[in-house]
PDB file of N, CA and C in Angstrom:
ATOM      1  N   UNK A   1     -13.346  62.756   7.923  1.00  0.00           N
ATOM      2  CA  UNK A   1     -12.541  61.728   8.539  1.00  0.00           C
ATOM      3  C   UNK A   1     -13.420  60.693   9.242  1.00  0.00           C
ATOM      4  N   UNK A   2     -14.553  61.163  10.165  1.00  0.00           N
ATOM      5  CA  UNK A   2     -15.152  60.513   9.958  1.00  0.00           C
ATOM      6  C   UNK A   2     -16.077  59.289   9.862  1.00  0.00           C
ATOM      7  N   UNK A   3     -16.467  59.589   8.443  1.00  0.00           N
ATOM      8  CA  UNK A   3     -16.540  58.767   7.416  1.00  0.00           C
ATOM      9  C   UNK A   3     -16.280  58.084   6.834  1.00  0.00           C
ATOM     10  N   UNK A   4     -14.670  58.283   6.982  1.00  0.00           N
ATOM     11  CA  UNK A   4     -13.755  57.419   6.182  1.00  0.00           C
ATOM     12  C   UNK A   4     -13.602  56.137   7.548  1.00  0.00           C
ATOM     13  N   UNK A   5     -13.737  56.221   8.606  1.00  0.00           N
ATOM     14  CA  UNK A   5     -14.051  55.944  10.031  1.00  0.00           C
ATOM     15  C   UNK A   5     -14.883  54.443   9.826  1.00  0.00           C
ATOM     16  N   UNK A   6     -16.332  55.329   9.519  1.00  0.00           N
ATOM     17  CA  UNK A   6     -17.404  54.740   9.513  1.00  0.00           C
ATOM     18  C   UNK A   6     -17.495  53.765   8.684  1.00  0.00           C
ATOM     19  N   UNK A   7     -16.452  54.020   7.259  1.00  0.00           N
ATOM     20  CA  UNK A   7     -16.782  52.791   6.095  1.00  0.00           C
ATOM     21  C   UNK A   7     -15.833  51.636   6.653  1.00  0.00           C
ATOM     22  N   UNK A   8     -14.717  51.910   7.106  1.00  0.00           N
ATOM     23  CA  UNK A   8     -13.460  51.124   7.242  1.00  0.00           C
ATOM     24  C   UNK A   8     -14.505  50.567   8.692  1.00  0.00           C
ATOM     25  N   UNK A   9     -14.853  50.310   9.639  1.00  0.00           N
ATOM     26  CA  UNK A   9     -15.742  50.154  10.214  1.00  0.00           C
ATOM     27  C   UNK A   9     -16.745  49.178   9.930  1.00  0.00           C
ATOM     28  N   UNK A  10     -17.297  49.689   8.780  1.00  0.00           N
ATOM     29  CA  UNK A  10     -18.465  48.641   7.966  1.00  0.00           C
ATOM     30  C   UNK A  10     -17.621  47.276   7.241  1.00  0.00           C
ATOM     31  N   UNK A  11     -16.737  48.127   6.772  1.00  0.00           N
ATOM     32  CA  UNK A  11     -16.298  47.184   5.610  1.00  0.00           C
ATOM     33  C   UNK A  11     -15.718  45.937   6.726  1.00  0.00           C
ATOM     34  N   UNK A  12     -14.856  46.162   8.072  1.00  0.00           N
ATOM     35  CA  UNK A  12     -14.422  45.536   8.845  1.00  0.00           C
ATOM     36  C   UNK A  12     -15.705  44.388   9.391  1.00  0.00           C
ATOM     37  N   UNK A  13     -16.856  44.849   9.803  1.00  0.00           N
ATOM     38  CA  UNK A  13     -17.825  44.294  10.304  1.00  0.00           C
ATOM     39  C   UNK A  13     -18.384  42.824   9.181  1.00  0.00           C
ATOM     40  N   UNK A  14     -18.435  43.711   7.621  1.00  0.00           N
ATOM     41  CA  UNK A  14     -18.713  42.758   6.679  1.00  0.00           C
ATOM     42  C   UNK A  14     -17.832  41.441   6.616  1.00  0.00           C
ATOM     43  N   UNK A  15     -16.563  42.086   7.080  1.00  0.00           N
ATOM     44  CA  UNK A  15     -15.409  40.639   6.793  1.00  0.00           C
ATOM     45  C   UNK A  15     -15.310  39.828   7.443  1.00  0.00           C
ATOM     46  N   UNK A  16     -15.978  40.626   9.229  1.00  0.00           N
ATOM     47  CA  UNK A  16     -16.130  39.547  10.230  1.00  0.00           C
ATOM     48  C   UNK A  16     -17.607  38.219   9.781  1.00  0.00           C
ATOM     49  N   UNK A  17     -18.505  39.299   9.395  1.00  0.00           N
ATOM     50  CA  UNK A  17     -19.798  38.493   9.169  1.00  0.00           C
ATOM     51  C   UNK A  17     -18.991  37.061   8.055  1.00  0.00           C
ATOM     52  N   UNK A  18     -18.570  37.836   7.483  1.00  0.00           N
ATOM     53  CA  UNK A  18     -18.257  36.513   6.218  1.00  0.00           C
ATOM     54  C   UNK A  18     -17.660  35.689   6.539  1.00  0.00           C
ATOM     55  N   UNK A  19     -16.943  35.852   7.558  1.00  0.00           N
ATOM     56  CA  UNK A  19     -15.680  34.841   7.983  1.00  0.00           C
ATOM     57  C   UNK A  19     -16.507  34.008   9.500  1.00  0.00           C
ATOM     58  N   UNK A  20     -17.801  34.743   9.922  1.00  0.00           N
ATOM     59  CA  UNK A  20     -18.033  33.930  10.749  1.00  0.00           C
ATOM     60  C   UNK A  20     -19.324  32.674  10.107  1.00  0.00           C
ATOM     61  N   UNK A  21     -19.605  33.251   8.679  1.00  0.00           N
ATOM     62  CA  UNK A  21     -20.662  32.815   7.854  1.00  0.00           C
ATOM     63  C   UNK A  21     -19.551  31.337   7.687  1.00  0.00           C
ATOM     64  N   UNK A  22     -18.484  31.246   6.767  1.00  0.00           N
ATOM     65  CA  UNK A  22     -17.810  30.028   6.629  1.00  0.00           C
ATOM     66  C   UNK A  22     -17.408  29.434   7.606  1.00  0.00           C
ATOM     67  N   UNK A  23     -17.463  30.015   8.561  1.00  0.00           N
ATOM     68  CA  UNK A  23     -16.526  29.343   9.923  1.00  0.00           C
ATOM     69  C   UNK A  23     -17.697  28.168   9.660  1.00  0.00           C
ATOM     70  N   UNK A  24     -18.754  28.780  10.186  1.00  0.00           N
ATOM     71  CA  UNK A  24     -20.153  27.731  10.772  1.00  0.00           C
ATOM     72  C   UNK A  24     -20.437  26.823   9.465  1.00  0.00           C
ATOM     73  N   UNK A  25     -20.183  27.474   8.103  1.00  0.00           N
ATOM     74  CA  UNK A  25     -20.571  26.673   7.305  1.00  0.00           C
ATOM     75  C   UNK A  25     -19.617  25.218   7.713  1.00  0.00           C
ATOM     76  N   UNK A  26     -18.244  25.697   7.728  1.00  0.00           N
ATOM     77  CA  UNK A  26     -17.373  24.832   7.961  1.00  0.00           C
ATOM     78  C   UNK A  26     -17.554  23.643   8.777  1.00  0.00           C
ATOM     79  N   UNK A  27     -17.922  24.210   9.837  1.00  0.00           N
ATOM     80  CA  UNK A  27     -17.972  23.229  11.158  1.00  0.00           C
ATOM     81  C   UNK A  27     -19.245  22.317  10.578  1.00  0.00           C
ATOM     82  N   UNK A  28     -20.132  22.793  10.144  1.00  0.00           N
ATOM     83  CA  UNK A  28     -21.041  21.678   9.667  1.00  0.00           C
ATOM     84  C   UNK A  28     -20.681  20.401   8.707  1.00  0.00           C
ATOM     85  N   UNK A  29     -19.806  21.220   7.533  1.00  0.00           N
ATOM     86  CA  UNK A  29     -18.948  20.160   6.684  1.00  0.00           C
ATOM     87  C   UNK A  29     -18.456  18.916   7.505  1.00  0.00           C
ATOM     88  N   UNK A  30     -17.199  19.565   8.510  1.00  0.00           N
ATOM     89  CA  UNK A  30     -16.724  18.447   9.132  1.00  0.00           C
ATOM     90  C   UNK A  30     -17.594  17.915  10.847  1.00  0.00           C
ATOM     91  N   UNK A  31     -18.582  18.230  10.686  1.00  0.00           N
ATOM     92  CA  UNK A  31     -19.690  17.105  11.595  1.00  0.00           C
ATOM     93  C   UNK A  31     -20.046  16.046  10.292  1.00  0.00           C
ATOM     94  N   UNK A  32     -20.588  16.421   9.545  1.00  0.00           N
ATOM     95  CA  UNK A  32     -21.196  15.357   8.749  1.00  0.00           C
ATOM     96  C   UNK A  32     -20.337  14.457   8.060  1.00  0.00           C
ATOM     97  N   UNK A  33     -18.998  15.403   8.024  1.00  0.00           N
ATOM     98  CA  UNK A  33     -17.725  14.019   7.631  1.00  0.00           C
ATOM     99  C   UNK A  33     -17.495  13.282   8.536  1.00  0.00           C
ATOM    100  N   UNK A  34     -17.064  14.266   9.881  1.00  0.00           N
ATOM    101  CA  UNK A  34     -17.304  13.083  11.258  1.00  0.00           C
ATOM    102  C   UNK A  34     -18.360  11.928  11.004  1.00  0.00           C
ATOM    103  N   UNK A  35     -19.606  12.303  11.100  1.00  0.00           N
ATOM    104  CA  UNK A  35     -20.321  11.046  10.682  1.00  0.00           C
ATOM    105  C   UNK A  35     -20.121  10.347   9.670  1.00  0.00           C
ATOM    106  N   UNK A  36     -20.307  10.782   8.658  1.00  0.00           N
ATOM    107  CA  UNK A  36     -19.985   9.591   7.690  1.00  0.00           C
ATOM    108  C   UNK A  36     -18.569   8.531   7.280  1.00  0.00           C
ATOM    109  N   UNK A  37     -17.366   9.434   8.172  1.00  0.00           N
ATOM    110  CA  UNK A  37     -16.509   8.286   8.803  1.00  0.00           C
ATOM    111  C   UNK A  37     -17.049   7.522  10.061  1.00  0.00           C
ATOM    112  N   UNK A  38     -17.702   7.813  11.036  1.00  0.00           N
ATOM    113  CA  UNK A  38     -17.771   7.125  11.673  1.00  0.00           C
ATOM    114  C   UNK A  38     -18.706   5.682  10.978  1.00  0.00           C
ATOM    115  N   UNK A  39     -19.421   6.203  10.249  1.00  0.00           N
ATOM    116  CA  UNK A  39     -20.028   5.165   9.530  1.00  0.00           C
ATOM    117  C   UNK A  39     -19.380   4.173   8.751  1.00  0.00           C
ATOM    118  N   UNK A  40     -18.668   4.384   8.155  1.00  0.00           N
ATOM    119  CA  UNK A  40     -17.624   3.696   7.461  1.00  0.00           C
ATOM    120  C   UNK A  40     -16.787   3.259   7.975  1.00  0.00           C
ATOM    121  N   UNK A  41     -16.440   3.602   9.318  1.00  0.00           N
ATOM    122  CA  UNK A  41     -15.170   2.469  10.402  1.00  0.00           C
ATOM    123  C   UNK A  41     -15.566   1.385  10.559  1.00  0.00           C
ATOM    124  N   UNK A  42     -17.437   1.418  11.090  1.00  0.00           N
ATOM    125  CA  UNK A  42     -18.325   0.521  11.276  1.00  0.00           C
ATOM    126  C   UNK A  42     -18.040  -0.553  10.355  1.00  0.00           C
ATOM    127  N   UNK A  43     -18.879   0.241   8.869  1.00  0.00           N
ATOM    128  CA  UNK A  43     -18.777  -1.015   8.092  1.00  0.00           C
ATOM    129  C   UNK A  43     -17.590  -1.575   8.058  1.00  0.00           C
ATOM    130  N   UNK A  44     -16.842  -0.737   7.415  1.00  0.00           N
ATOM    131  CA  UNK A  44     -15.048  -1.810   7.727  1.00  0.00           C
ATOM    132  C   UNK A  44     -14.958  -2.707   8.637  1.00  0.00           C
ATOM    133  N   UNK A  45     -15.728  -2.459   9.660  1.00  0.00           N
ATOM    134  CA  UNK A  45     -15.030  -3.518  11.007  1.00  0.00           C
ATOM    135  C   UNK A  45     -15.993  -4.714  10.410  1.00  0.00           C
ATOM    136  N   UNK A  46     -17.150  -4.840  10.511  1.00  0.00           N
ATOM    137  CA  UNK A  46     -18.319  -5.364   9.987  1.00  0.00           C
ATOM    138  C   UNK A  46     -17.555  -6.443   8.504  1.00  0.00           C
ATOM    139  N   UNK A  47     -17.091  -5.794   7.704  1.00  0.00           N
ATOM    140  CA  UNK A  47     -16.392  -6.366   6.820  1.00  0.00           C
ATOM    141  C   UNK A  47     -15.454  -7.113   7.059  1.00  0.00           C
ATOM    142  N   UNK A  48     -14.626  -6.868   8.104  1.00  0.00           N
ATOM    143  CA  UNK A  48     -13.597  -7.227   8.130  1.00  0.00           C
ATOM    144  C   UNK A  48     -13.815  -8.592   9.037  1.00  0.00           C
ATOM    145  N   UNK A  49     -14.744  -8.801   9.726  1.00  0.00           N
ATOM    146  CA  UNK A  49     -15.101  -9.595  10.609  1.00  0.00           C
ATOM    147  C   UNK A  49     -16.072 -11.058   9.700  1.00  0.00           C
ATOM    148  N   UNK A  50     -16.808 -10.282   8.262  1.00  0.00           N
ATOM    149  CA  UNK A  50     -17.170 -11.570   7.849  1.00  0.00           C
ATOM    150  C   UNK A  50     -15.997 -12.327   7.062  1.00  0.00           C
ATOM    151  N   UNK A  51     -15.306 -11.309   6.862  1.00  0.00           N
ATOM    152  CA  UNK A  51     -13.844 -11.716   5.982  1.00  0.00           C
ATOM    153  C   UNK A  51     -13.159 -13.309   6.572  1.00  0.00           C
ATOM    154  N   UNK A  52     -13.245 -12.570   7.942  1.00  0.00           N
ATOM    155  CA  UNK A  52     -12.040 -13.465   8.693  1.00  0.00           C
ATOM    156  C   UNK A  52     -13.516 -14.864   9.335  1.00  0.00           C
ATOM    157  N   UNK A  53     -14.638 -14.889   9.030  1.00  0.00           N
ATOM    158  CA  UNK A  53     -15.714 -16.037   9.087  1.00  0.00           C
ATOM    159  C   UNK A  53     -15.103 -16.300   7.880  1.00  0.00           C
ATOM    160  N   UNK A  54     -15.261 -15.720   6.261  1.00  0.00           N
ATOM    161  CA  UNK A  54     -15.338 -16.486   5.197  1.00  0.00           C
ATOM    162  C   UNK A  54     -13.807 -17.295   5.231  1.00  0.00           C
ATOM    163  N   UNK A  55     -12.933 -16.635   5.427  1.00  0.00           N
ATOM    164  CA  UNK A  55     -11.415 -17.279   5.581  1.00  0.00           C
ATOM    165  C   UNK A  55     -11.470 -17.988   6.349  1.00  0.00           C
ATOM    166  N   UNK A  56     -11.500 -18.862   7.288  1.00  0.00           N
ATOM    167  CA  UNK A  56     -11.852 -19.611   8.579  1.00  0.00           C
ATOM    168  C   UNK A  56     -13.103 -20.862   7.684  1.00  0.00           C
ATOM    169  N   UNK A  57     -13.796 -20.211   7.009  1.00  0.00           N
ATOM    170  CA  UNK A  57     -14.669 -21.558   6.553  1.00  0.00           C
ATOM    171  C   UNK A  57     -14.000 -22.502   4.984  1.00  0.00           C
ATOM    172  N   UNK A  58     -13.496 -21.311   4.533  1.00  0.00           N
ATOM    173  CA  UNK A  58     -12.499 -21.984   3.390  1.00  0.00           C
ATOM    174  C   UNK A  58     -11.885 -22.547   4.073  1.00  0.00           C
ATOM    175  N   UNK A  59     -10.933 -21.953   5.293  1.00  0.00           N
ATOM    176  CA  UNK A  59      -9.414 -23.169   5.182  1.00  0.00           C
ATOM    177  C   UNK A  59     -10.335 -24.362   5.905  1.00  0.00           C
ATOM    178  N   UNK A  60     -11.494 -24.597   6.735  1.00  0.00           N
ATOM    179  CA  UNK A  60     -12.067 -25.768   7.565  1.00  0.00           C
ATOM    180  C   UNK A  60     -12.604 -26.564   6.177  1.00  0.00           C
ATOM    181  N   UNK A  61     -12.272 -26.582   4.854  1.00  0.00           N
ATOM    182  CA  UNK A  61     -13.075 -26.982   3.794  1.00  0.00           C
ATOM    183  C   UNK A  61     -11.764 -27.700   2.896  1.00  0.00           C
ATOM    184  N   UNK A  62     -10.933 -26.791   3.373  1.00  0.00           N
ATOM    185  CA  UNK A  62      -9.797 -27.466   2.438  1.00  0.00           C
ATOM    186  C   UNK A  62      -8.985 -28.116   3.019  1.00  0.00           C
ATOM    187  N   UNK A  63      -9.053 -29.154   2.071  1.00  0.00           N
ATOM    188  CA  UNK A  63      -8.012 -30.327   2.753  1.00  0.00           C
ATOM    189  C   UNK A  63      -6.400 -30.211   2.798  1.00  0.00           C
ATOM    190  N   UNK A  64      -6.073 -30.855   3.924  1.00  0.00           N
ATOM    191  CA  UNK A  64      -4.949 -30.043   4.733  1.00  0.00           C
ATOM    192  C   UNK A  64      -4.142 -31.221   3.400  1.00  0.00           C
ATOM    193  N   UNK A  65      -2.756 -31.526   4.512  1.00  0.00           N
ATOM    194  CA  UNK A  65      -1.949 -32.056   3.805  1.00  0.00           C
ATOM    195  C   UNK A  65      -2.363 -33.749   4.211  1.00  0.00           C
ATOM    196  N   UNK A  66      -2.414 -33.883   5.314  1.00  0.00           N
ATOM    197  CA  UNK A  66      -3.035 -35.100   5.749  1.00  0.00           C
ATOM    198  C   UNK A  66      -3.845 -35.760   4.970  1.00  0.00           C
ATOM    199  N   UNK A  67      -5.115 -35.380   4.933  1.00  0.00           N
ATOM    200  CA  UNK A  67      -6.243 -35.792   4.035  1.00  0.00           C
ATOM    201  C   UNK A  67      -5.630 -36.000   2.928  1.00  0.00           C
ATOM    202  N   UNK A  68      -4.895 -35.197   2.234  1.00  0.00           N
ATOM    203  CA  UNK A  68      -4.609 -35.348   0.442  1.00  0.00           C
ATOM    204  C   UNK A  68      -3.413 -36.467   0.449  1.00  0.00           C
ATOM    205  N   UNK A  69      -3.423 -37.099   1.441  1.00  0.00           N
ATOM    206  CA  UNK A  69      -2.482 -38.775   1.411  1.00  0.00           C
ATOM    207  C   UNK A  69      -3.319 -39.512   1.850  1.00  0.00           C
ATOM    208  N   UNK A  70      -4.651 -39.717   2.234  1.00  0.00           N
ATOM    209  CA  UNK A  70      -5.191 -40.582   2.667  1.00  0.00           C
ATOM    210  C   UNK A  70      -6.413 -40.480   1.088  1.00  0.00           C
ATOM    211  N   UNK A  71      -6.645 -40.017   0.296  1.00  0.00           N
ATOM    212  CA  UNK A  71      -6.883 -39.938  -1.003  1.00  0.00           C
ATOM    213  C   UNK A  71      -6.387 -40.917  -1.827  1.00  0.00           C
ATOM    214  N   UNK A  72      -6.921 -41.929  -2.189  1.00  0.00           N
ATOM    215  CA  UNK A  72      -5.951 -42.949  -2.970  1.00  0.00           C
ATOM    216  C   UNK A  72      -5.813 -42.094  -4.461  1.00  0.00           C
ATOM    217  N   UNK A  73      -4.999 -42.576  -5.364  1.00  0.00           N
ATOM    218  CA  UNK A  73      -4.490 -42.091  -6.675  1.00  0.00           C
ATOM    219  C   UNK A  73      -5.936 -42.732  -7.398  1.00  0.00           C
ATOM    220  N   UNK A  74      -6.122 -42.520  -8.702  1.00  0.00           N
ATOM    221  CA  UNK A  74      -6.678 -43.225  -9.774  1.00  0.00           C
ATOM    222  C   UNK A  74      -6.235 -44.426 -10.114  1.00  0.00           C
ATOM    223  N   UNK A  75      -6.826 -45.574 -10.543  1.00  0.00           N
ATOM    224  CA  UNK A  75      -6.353 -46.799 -11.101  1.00  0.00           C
ATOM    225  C   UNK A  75      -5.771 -46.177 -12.191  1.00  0.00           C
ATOM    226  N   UNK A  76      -4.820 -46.850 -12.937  1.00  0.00           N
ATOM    227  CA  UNK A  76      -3.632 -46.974 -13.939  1.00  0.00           C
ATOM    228  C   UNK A  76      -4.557 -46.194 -15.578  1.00  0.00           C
ATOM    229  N   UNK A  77      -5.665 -47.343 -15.393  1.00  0.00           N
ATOM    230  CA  UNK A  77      -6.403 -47.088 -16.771  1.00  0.00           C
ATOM    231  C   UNK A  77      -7.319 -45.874 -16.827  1.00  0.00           C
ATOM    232  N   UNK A  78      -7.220 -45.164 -16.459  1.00  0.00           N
ATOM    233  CA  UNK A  78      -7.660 -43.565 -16.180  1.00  0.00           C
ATOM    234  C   UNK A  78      -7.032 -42.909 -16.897  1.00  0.00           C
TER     235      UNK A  78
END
């Protein structure tokens, strides 16, 4: 009896080891996802910020409605 003690015992100890083996593997997974989202919020913001420069320099480029009446037409023979 035991014996039978001692294995149920082992076998218990093995399942803890394994389960504390993935735990840690785990936690490492999601640190390095932590980082590499945090990295990627960055760029997004970064992106998103030349976005709204490049949008802002188009519309200062394009002529509003104003300007496109002060544009005379083509002469006739055109």
């Amino acid at each position: 009896m035991t014996t039978d003690i001692s294995k149920t015992i082992i076998k218990l100890q093995e399942s803890l080891e394994a389960l504390e083996s993935r735990n840690a593997f785990q936690d490492d997974i999601i640190e390095q996802l932590n980082n590499e989202l945090a990295v990627h919020q960055s760029e997004i913001s970064e992106l998103k910020s030349q976005l709204t420069l490049i949008a802002n320099r188009v519309k200062d480029n394009t002529p509003g409605q104003n300007e496109s009446q002060d544009i005379e037409a083509p002469p006739p023979h055109y």
